[in-house]
N, C-alpha and C. Protein backbone atom coordinates (compact mmCIF):
# COMPACT_ATOMS: atom_id res chain seq x y z
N UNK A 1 -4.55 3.04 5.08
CA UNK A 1 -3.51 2.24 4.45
C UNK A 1 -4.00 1.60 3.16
N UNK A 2 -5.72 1.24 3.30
CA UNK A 2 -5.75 0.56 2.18
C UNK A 2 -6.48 1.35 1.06
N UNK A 3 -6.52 2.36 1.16
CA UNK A 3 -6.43 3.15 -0.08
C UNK A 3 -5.71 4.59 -0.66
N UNK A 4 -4.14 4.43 -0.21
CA UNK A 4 -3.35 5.22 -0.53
C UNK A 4 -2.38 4.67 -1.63
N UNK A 5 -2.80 3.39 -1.66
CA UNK A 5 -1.90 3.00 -2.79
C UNK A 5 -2.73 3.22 -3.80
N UNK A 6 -4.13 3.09 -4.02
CA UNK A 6 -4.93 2.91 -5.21
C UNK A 6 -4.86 4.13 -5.22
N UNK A 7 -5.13 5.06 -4.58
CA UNK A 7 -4.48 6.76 -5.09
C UNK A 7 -3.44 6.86 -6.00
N UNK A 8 -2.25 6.26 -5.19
CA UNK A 8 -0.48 6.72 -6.11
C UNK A 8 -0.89 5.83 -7.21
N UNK A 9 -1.50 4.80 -7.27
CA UNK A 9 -1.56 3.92 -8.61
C UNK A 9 -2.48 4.74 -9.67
N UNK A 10 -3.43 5.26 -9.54
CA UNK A 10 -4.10 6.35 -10.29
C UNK A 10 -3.83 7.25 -10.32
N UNK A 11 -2.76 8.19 -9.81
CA UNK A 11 -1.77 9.08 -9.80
C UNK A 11 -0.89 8.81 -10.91
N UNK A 12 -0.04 7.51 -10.63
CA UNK A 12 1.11 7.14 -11.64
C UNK A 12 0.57 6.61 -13.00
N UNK A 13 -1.19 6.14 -12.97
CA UNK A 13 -1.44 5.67 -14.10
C UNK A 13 -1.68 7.13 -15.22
N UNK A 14 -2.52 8.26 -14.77
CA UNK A 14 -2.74 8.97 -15.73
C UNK A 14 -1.51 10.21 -15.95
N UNK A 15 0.00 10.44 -14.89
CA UNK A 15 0.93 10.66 -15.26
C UNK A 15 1.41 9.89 -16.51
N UNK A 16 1.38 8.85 -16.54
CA UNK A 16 2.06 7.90 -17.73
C UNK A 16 1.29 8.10 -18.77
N UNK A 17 0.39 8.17 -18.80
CA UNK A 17 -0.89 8.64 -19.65
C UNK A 17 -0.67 10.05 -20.26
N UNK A 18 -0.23 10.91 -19.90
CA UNK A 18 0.58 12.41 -19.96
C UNK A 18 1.85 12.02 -20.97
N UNK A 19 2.70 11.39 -20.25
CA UNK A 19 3.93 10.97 -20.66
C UNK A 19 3.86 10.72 -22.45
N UNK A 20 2.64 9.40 -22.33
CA UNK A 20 2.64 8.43 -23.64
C UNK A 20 2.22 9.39 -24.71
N UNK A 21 1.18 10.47 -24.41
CA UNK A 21 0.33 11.51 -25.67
C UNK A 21 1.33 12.53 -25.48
N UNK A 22 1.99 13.28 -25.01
CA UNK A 22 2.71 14.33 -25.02
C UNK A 22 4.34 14.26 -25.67
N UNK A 23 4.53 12.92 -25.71
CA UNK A 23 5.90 12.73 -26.34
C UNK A 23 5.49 12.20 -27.74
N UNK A 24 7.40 12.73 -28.40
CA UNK A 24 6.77 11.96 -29.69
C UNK A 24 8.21 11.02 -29.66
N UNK A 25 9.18 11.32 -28.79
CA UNK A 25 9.92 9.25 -29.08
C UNK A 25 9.72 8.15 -28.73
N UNK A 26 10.05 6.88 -29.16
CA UNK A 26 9.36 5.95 -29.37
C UNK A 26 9.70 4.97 -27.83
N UNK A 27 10.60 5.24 -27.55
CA UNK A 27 11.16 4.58 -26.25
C UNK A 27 9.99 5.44 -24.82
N UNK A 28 10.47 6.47 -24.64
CA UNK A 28 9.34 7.63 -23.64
C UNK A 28 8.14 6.68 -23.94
N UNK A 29 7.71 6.58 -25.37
CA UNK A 29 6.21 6.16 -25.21
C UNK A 29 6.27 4.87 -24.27
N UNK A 30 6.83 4.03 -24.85
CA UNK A 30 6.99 2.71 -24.40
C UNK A 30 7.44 2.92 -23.08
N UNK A 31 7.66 3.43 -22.16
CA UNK A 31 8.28 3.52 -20.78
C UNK A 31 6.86 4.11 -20.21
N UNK A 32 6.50 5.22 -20.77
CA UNK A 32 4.63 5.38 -20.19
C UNK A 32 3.84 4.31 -20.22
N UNK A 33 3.59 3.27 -21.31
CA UNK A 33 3.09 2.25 -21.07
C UNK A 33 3.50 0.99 -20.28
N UNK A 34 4.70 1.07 -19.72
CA UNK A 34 5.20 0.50 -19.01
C UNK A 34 5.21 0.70 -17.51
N UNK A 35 4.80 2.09 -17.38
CA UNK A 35 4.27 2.77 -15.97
C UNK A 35 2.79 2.89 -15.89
N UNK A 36 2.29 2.64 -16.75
CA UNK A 36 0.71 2.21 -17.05
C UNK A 36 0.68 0.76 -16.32
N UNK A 37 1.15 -0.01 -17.17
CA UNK A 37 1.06 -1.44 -16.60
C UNK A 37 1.72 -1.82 -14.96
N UNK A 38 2.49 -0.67 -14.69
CA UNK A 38 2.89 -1.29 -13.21
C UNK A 38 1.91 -0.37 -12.36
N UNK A 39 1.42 0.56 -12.97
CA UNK A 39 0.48 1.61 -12.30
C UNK A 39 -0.88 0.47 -11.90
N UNK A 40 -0.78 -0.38 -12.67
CA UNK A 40 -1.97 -1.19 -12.85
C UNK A 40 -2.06 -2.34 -11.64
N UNK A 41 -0.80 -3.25 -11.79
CA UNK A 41 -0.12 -3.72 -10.72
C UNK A 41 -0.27 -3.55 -9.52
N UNK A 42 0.49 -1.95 -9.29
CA UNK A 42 -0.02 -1.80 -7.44
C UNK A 42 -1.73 -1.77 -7.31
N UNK A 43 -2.81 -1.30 -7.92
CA UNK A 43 -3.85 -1.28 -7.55
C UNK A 43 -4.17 -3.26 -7.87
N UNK A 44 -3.79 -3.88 -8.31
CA UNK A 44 -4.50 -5.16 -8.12
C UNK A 44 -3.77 -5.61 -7.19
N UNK A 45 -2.64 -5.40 -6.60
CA UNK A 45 -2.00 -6.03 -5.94
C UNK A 45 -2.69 -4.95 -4.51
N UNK A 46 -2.86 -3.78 -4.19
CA UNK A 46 -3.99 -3.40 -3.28
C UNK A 46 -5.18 -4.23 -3.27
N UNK A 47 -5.75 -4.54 -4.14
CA UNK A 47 -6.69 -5.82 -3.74
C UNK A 47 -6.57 -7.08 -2.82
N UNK A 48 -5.47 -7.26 -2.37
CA UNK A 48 -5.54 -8.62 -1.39
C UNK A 48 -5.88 -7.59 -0.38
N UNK A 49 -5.42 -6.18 -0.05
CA UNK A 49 -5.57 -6.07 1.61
C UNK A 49 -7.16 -5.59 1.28
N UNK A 50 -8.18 -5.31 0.25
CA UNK A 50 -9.24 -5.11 0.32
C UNK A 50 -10.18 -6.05 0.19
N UNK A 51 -9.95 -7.02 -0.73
CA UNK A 51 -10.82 -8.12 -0.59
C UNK A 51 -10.33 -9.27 0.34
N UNK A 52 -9.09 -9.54 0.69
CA UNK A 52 -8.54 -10.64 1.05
C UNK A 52 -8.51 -11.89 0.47
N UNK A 53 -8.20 -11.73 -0.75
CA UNK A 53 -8.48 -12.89 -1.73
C UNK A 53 -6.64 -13.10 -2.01
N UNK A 54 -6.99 -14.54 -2.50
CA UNK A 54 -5.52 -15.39 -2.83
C UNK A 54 -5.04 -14.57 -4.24
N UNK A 55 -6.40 -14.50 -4.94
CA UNK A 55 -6.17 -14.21 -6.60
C UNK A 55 -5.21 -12.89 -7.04
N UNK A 56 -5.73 -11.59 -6.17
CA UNK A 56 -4.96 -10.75 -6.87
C UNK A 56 -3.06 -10.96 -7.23
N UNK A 57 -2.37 -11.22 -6.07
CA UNK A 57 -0.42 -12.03 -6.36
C UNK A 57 -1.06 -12.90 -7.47
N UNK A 58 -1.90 -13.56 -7.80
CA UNK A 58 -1.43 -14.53 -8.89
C UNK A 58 -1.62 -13.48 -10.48
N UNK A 59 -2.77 -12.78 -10.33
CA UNK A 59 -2.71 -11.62 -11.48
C UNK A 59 -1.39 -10.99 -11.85
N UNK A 60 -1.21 -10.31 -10.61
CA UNK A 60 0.21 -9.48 -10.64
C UNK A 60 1.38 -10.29 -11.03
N UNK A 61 1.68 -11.40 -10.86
CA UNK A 61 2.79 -12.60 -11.64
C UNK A 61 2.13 -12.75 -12.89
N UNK A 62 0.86 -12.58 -13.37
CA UNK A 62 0.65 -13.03 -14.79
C UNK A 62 0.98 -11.75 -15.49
N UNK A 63 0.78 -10.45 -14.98
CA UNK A 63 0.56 -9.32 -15.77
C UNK A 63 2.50 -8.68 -16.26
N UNK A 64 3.43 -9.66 -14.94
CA UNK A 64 4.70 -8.84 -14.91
C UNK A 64 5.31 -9.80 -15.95
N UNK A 65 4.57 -11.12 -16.35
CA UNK A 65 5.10 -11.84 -17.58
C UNK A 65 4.71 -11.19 -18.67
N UNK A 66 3.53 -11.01 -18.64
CA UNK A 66 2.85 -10.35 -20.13
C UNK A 66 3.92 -9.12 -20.25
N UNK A 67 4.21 -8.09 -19.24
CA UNK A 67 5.09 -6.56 -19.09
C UNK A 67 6.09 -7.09 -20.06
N UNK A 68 6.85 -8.22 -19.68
CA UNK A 68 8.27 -8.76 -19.79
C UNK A 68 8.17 -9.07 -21.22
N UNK A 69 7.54 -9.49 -21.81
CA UNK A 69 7.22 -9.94 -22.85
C UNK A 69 7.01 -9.02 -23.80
N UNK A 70 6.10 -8.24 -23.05
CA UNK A 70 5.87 -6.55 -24.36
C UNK A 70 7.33 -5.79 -24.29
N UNK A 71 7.56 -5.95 -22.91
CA UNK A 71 9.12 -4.68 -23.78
C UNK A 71 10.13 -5.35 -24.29
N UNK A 72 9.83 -6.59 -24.36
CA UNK A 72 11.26 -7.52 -25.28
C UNK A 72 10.60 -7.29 -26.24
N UNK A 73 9.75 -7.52 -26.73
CA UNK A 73 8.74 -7.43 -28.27
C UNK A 73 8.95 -5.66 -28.98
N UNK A 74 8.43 -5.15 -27.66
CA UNK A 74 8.82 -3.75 -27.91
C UNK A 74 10.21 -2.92 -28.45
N UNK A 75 11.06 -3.87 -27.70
CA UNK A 75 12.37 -3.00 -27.52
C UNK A 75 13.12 -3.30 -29.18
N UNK A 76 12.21 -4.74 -29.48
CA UNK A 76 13.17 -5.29 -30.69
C UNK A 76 12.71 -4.53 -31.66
N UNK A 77 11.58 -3.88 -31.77
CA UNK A 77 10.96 -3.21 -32.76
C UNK A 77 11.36 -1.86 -32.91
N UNK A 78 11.55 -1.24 -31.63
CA UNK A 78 12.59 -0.28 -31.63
C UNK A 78 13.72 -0.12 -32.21
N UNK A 79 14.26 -1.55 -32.01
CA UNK A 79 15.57 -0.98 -32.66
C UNK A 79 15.61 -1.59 -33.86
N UNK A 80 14.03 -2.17 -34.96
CA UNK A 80 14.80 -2.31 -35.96
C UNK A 80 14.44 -1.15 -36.50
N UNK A 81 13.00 -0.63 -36.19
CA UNK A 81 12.82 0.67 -36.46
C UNK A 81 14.38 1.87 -36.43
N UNK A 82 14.60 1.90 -35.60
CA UNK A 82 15.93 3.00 -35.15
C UNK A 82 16.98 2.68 -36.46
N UNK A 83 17.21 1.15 -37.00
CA UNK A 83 18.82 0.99 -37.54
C UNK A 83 17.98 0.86 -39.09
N UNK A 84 16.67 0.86 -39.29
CA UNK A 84 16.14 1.00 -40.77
C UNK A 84 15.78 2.65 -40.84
N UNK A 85 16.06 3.56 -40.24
CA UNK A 85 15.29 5.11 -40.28
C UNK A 85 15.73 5.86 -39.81
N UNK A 86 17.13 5.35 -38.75
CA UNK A 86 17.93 6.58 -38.06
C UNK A 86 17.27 7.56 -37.52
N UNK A 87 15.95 7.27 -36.72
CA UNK A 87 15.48 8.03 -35.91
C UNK A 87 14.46 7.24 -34.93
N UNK A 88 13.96 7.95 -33.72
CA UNK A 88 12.66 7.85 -33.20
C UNK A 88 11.68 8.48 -32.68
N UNK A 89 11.84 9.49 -33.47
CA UNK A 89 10.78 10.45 -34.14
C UNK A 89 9.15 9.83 -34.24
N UNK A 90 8.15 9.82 -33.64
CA UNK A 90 7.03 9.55 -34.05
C UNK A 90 6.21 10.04 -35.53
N UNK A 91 6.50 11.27 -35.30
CA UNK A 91 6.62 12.06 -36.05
C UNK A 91 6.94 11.72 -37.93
N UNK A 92 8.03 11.00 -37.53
CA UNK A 92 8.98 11.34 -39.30
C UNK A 92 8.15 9.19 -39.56
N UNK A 93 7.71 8.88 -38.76
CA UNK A 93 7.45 7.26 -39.00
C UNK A 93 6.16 7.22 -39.62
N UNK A 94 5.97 8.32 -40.08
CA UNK A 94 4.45 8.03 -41.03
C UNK A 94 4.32 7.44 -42.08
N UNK A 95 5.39 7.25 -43.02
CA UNK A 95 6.05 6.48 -44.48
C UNK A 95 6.99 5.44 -44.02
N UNK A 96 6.15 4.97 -42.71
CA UNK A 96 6.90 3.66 -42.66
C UNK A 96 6.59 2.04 -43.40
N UNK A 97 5.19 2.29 -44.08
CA UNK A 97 4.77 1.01 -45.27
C UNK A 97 6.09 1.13 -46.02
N UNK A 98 6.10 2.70 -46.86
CA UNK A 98 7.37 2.42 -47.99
C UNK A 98 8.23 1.47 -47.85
N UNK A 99 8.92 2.22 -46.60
CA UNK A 99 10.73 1.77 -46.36
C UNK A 99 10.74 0.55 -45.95
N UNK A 100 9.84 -0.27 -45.10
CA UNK A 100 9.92 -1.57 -44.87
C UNK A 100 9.22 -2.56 -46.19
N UNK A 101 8.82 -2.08 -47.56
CA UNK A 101 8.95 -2.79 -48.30
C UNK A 101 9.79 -3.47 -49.04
């Protein structure tokens, strides 16, 4: 029991890891790193049944604020990116100094 989750969590971490280098839109990326960070999650949160410590739930509440925080940060950048470039193309965002001057 107590190490089938740290499996699927290293399972789901280097799937997302796949996800983030193999795509080139900008949202996909951001949703791999977002399955990175919860990939991250279940293995610290597998830490209480291995160490039996109080600490790991308090990590996992700090890490799902920090999450919350990057894809609001994230998402806004997305879309000013998207409504200044009409795309999200990784790809075509290489001359992005110019256009945001």
């Amino acid at each position: 029991m107590k190490f089938e989750f740290m499996i699927f969590s290293f399972i789901l971490f280097f799937m997302s890891m796949v996800v983030f280098f193999k795509t080139t839109n900008i949202i996909i990326m951001l949703m791999g790193i977002e399955l990175m960070v919860n990939a991250l999650n279940i293995a610290i949160a597998n830490l209480v049944w291995i160490k039996y410590s109080f600490f790991p739930p308090v990590w996992v509440m700090i890490i799902f604020a920090i999450t919350a925080a990057e894809a609001a940060i994230g998402l806004a950048l997305i879309i000013v990116i998207a409504k200044r470039m009409k795309t999200l193309d990784v790809k075509k965002l290489s001359n992005i100094k110019e256009i945001f001057k």
